[in-house]
C-alpha atoms as a PDB file:
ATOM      1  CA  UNK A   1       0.000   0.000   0.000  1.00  0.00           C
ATOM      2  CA  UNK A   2       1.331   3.561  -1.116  1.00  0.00           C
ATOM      3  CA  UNK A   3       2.297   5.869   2.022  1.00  0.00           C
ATOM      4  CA  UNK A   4       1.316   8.710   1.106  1.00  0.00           C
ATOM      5  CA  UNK A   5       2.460  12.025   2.895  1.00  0.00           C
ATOM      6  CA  UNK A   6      -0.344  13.155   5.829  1.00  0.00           C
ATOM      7  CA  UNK A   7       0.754  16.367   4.939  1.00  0.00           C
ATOM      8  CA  UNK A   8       1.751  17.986   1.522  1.00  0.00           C
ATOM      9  CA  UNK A   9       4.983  19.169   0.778  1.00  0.00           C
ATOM     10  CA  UNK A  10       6.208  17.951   4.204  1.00  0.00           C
ATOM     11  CA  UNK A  11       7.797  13.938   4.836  1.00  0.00           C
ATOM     12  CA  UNK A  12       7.871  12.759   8.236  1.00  0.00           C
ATOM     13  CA  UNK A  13      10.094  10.039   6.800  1.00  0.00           C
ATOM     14  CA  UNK A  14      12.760   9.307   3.966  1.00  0.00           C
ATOM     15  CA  UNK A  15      10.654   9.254   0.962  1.00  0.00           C
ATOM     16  CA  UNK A  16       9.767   7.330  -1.695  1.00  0.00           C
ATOM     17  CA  UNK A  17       8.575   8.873  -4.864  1.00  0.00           C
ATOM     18  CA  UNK A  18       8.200  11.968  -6.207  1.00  0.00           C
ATOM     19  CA  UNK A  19       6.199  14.264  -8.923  1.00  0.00           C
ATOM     20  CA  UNK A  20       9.249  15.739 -10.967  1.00  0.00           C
ATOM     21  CA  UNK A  21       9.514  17.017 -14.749  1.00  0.00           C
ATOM     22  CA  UNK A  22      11.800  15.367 -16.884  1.00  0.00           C
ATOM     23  CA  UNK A  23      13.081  18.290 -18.705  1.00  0.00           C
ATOM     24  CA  UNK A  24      16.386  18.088 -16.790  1.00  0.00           C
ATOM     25  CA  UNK A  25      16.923  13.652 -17.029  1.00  0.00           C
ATOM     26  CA  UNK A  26      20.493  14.224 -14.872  1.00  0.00           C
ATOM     27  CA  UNK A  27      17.629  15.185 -11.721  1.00  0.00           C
ATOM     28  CA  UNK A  28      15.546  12.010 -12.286  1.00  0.00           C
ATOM     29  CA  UNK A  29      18.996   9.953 -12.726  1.00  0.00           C
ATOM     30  CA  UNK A  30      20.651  11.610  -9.173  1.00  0.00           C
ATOM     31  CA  UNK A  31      16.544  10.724  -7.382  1.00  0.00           C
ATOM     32  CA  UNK A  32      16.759   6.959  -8.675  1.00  0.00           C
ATOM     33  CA  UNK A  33      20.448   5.934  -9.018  1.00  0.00           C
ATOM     34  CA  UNK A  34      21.461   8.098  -5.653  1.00  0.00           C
ATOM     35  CA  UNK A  35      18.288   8.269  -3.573  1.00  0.00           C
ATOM     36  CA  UNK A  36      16.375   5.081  -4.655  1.00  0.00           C
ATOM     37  CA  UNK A  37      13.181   7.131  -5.339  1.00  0.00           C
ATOM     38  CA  UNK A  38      10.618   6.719  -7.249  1.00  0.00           C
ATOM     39  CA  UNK A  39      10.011   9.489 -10.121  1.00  0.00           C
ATOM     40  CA  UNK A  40       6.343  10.267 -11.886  1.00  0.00           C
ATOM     41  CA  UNK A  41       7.024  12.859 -14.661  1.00  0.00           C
ATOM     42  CA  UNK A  42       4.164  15.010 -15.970  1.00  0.00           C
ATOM     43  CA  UNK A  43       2.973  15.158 -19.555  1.00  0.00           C
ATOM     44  CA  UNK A  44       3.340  18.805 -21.152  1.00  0.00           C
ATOM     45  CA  UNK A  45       0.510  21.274 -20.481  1.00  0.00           C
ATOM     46  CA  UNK A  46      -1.540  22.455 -23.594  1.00  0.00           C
ATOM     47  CA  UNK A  47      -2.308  26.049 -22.629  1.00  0.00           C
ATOM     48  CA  UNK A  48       1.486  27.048 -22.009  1.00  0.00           C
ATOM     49  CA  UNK A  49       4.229  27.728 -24.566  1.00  0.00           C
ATOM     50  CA  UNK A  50       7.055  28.253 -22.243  1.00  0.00           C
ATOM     51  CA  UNK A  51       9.593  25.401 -20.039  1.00  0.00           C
ATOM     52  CA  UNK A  52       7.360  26.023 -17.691  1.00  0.00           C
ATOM     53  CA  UNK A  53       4.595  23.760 -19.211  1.00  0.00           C
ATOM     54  CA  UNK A  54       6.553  21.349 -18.120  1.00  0.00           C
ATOM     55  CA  UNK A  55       7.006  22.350 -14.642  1.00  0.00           C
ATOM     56  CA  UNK A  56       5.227  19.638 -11.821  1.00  0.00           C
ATOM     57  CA  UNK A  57       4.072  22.746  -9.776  1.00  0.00           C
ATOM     58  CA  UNK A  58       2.100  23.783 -12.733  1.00  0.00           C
ATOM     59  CA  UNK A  59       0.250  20.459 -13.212  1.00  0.00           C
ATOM     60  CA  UNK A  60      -0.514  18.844 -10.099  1.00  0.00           C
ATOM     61  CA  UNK A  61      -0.837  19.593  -6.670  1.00  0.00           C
ATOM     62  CA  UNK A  62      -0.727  17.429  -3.601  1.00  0.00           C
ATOM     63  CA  UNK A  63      -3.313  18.366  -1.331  1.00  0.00           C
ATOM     64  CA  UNK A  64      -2.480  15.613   1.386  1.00  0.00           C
ATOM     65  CA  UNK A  65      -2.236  11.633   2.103  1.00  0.00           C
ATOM     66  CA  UNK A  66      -4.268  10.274  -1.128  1.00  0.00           C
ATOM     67  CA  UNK A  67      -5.766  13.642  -2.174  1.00  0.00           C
ATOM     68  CA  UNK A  68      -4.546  15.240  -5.691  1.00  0.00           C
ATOM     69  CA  UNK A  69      -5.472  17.905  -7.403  1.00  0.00           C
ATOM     70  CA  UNK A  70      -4.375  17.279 -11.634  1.00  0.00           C
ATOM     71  CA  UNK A  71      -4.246  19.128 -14.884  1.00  0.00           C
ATOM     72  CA  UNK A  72      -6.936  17.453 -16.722  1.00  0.00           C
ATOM     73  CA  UNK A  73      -5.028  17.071 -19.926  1.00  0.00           C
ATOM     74  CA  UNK A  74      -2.250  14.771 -17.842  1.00  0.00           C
ATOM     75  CA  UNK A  75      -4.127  11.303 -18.837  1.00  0.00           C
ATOM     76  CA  UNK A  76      -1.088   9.598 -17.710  1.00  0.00           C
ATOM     77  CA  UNK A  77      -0.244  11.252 -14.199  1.00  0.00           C
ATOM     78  CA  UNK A  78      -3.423  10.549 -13.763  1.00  0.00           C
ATOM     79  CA  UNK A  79      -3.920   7.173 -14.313  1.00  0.00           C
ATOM     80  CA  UNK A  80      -0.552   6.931 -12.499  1.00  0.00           C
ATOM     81  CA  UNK A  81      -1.660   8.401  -9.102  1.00  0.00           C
ATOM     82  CA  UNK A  82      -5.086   6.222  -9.159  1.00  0.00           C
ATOM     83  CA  UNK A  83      -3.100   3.163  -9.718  1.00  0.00           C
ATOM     84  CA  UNK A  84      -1.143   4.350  -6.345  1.00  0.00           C
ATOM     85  CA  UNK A  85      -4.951   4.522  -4.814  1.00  0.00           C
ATOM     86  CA  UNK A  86      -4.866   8.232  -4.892  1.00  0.00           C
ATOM     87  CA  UNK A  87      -8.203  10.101  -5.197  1.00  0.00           C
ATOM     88  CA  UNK A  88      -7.621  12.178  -7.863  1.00  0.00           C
ATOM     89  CA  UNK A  89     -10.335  15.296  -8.878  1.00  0.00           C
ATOM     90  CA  UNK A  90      -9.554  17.195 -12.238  1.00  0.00           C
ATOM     91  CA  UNK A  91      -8.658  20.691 -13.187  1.00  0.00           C
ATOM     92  CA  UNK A  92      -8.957  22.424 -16.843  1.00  0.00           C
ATOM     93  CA  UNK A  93      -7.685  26.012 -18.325  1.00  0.00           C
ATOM     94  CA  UNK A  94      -4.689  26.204 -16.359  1.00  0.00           C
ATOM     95  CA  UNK A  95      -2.563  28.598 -18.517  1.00  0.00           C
ATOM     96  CA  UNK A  96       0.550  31.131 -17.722  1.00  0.00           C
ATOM     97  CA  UNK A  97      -1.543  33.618 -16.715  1.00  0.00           C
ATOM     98  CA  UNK A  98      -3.897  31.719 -14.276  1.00  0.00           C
ATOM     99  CA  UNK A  99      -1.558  29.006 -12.527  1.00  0.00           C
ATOM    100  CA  UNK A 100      -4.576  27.465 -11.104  1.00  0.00           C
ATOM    101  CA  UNK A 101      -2.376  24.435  -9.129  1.00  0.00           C
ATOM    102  CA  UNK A 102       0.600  26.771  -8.291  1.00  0.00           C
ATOM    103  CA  UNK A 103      -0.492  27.395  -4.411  1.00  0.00           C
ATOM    104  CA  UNK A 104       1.742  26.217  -1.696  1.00  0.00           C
ATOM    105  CA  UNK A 105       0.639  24.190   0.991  1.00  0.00           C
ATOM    106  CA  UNK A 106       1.941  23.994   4.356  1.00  0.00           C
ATOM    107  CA  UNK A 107      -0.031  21.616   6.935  1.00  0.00           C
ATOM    108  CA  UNK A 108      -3.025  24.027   8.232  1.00  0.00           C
ATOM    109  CA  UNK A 109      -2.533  27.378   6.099  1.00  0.00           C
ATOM    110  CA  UNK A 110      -2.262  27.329   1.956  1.00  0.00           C
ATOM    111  CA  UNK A 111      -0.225  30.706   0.717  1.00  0.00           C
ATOM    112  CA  UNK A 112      -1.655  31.428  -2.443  1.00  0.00           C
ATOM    113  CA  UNK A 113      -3.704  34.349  -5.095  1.00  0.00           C
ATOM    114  CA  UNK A 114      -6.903  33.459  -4.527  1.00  0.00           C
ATOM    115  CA  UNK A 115      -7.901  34.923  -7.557  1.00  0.00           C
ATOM    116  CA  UNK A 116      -5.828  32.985 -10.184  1.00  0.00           C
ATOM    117  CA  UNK A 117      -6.250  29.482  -7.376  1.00  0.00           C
ATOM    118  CA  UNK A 118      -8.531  26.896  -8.768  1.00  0.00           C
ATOM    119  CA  UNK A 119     -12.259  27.614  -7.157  1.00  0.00           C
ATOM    120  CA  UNK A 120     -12.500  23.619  -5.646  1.00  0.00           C
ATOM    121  CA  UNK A 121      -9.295  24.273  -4.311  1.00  0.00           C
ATOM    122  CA  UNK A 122     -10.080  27.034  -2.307  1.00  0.00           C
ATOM    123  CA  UNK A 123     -13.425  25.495  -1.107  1.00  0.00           C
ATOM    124  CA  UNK A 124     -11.682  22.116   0.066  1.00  0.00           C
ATOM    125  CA  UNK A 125      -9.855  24.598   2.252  1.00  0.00           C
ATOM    126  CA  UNK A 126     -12.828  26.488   3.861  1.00  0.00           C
ATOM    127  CA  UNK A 127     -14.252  23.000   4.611  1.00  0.00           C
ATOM    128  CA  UNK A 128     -11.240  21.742   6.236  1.00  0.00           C
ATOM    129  CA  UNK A 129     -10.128  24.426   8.769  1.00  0.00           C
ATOM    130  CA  UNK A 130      -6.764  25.129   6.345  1.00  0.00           C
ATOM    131  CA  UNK A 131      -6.470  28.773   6.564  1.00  0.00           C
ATOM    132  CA  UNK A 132      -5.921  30.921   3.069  1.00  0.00           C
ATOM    133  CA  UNK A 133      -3.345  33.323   2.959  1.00  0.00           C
ATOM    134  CA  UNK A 134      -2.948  36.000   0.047  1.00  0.00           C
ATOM    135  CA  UNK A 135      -0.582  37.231  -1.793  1.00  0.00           C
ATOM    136  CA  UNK A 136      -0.175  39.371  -5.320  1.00  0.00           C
ATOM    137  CA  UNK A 137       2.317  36.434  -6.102  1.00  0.00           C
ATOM    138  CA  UNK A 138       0.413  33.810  -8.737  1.00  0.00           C
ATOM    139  CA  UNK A 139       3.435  31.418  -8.505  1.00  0.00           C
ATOM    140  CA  UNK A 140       3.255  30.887  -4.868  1.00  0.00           C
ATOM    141  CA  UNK A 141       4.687  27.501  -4.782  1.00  0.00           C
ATOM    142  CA  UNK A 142       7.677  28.335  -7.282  1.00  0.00           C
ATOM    143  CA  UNK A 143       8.197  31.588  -5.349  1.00  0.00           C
ATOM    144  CA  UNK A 144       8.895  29.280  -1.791  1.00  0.00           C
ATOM    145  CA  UNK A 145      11.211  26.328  -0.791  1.00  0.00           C
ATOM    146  CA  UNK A 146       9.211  24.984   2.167  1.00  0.00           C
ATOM    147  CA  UNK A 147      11.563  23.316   5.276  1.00  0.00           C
ATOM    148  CA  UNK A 148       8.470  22.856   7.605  1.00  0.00           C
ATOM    149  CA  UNK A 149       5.135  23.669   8.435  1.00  0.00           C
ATOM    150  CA  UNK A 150       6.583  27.574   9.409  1.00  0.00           C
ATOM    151  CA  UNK A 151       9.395  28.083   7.688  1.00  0.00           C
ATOM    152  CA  UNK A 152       9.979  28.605   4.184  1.00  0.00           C
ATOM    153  CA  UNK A 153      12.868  30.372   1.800  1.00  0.00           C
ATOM    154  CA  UNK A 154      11.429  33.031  -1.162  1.00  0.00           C
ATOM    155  CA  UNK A 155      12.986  35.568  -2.877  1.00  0.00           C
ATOM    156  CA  UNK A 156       9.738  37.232  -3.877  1.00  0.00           C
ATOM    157  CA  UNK A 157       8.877  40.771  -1.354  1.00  0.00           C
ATOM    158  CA  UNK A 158       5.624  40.576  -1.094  1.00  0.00           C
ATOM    159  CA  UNK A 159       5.721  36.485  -0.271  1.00  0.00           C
ATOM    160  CA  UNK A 160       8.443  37.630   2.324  1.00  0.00           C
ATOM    161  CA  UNK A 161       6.450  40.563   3.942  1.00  0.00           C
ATOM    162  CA  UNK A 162       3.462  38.485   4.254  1.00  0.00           C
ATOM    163  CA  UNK A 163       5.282  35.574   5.835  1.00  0.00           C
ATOM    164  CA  UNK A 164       7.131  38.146   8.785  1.00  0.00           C
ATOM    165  CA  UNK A 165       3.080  39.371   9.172  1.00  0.00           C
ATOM    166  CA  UNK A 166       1.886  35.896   9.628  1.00  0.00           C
ATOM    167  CA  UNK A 167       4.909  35.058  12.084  1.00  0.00           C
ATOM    168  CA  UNK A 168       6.181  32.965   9.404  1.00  0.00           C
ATOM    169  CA  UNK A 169      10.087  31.673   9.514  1.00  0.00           C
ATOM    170  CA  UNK A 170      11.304  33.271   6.061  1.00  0.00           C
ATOM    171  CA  UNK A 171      14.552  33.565   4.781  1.00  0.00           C
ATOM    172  CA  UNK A 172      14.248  36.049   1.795  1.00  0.00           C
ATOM    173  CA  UNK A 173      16.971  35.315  -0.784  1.00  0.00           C
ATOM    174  CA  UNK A 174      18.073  37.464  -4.206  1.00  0.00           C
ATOM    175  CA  UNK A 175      16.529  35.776  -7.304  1.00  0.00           C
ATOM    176  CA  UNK A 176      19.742  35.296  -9.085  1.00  0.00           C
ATOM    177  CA  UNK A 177      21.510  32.356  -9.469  1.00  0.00           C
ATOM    178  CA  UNK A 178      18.852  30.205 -10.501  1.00  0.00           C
ATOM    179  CA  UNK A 179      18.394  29.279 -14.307  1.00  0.00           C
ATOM    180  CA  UNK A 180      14.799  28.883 -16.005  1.00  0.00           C
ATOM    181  CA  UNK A 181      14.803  28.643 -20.079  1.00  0.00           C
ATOM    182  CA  UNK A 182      13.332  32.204 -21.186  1.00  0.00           C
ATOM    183  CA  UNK A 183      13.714  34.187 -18.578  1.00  0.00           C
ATOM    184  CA  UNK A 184      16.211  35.973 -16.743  1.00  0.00           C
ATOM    185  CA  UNK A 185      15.798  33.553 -13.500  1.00  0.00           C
ATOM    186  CA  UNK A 186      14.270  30.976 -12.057  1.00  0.00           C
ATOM    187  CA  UNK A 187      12.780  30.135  -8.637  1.00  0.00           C
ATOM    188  CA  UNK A 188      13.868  28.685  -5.573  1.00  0.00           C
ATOM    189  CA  UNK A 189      10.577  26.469  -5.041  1.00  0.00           C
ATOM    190  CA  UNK A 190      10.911  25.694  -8.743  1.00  0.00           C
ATOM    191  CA  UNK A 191      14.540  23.998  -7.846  1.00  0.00           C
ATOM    192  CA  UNK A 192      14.094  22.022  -4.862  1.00  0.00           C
ATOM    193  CA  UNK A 193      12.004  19.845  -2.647  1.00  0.00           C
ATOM    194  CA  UNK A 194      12.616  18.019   0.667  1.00  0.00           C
ATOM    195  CA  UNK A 195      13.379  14.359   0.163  1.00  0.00           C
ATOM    196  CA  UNK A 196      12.897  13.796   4.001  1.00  0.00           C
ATOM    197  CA  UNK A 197      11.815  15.168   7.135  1.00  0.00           C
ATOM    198  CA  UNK A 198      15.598  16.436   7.092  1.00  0.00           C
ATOM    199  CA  UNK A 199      17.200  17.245   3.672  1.00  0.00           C
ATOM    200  CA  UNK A 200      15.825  19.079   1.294  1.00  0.00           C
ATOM    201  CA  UNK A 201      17.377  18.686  -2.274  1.00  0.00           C
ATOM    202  CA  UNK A 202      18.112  21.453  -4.944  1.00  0.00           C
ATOM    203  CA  UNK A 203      18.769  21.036  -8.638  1.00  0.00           C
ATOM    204  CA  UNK A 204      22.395  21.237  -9.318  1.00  0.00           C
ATOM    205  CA  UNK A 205      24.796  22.785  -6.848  1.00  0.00           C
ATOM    206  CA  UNK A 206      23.019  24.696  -4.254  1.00  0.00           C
ATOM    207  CA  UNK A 207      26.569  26.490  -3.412  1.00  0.00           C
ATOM    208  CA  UNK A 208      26.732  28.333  -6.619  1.00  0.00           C
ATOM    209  CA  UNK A 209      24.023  30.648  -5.505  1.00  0.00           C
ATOM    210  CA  UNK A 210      24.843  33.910  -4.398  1.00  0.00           C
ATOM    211  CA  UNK A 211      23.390  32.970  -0.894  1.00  0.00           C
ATOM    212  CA  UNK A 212      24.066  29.849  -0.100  1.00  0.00           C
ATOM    213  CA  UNK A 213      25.696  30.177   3.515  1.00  0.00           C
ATOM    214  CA  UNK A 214      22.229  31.724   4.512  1.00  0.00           C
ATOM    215  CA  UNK A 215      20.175  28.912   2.841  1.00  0.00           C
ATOM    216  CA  UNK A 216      23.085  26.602   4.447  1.00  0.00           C
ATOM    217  CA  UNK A 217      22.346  28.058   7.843  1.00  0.00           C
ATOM    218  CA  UNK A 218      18.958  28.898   8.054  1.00  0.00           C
ATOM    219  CA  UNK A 219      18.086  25.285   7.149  1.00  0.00           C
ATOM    220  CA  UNK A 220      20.224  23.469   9.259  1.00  0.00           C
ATOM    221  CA  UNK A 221      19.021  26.049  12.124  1.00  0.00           C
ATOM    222  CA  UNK A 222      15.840  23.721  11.286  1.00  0.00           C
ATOM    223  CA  UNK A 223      17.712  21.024  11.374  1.00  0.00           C
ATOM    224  CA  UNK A 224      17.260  20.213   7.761  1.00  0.00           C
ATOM    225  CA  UNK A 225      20.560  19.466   5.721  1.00  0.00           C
ATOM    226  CA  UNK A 226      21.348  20.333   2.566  1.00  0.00           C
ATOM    227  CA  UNK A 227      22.083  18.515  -0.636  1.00  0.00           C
ATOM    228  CA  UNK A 228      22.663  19.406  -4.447  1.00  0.00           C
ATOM    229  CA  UNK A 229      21.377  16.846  -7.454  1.00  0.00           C
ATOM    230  CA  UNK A 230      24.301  17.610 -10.093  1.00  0.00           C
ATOM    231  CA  UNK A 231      27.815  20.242 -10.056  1.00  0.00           C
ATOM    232  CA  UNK A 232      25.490  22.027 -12.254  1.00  0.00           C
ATOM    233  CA  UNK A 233      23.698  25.469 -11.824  1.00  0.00           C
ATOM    234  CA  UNK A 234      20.741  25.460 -10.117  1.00  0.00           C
ATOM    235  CA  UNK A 235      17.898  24.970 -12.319  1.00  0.00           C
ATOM    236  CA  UNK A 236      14.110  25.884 -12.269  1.00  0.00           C
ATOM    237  CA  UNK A 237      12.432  21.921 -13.494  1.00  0.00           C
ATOM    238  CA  UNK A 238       8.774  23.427 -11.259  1.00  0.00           C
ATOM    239  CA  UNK A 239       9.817  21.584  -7.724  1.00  0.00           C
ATOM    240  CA  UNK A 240      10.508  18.093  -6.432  1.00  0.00           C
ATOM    241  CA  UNK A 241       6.806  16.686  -5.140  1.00  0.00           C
ATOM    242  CA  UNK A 242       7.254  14.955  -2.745  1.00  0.00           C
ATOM    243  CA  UNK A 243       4.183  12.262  -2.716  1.00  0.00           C
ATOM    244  CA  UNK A 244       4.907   9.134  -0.839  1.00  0.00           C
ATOM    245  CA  UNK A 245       7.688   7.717   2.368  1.00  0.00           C
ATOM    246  CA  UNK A 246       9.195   4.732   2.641  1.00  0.00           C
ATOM    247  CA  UNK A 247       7.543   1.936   5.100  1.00  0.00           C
ATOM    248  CA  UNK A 248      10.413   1.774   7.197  1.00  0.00           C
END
């Protein structure tokens, strides 16, 4: 039987298989051949020309233990997840401009613009006592590496600002340093994930950004650890989902 995380985003064990794109195959190699992990790439969405079509955070979202969230045109993630026994609903439309599935999660509070977050989404929430929180920012969950249920790394202001508001753990970082095909930068939830309760894995070397002895310490001040997938530069591939631990 699949384990599935109790909470999204957030192991309480070493896991077991992720949500991932395969635009960068050297990631998926370092998660199998290094990690022994599991990897469930998402199909292309239709509505978006740029890399970031192929971006996990764009097409799926994890609401908690068997719960999903999916972009309606990924037949195959789909299928995928149900086969796991997840309980899968459907979302359509999501385009650049409306990231429906882009909200980050973090046990009982989901950062997030409500306006461009898909409607069920937001109503799941106000039915289960998860509390919404705001912000201008559509790409919450690229915007924000989470550590825990309170603590989180962004380089986005207004993400930041909310997060010291909400007495939320930030570390705000500079958005350089962080390739994404087509624009100037990437994100730093768009290159990492946590691959247990304690490390939390970028893509390529986490030291070649410009602030990595802050990331290094403010993590490990949560006692999370570090670790890079590649020597490469860090790369925007839309997260590492983290979706189900290991038994033991």
């Amino acid at each position: 039987m699949t384990q599935f995380l109790k909470t999204a985003n957030i192991p309480e064990k070493s896991v077991d298989l992720v949500i991932v794109s395969d635009y960068r195959s050297e990631i998926i190699t370092e998660l199998v051949g290094n990690y022994h992990i599991k990897v469930i790439s998402p199909q292309p969405l239709e509505n978006i020309n740029g890399s970031e079509r192929y971006h996990a955070d764009m097409c799926v979202l994890h609401m908690g233990e068997n719960r999903f969230v999916v972009d309606s045109g990924n037949t195959d993630l789909k299928n995928n997840l149900k086969m796991l026994g997840a309980d899968v609903a459907l979302c359509s439309n999501i385009s650049a401009s409306m990231p429906l599935l882009n909200v980050c999660l973090m046990n009982n509070k989901m950062i997030c613009n409500e306006k461009k977050t898909f409607p069920e989404i937001i109503r799941y929430c106000l039915e289960h006592d998860i509390r919404i929180i705001h912000t201008k920012q559509g790409y919450t969950k690229c915007s924000i590496a989470v550590l825990n249920e309170n603590a989180l790394i962004t380089s986005d202001d207004s993400v930041c600002r909310l997060c010291i508001k909400e007495k939320i753990d930030v570390l705000k970082v500079v958005c350089e340093g962080i390739r994404l095909d087509g624009y100037p930068n990437g994100f730093i939830g768009g290159c990492c994930g946590l691959l247990s309760y304690d490390t939390l894995a970028f893509c390529g070397n986490i030291k070649r950004h410009p602030d990595y002895n802050e990331i290094r310490d403010f993590a490990l001040n949560h006692r999370i650890r570090i670790v890079s997938l590649g020597n490469g530069d860090l790369y925007d591939i839309g997260g590492i989902i983290p979706v189900a631990e290991k038994e033991y």
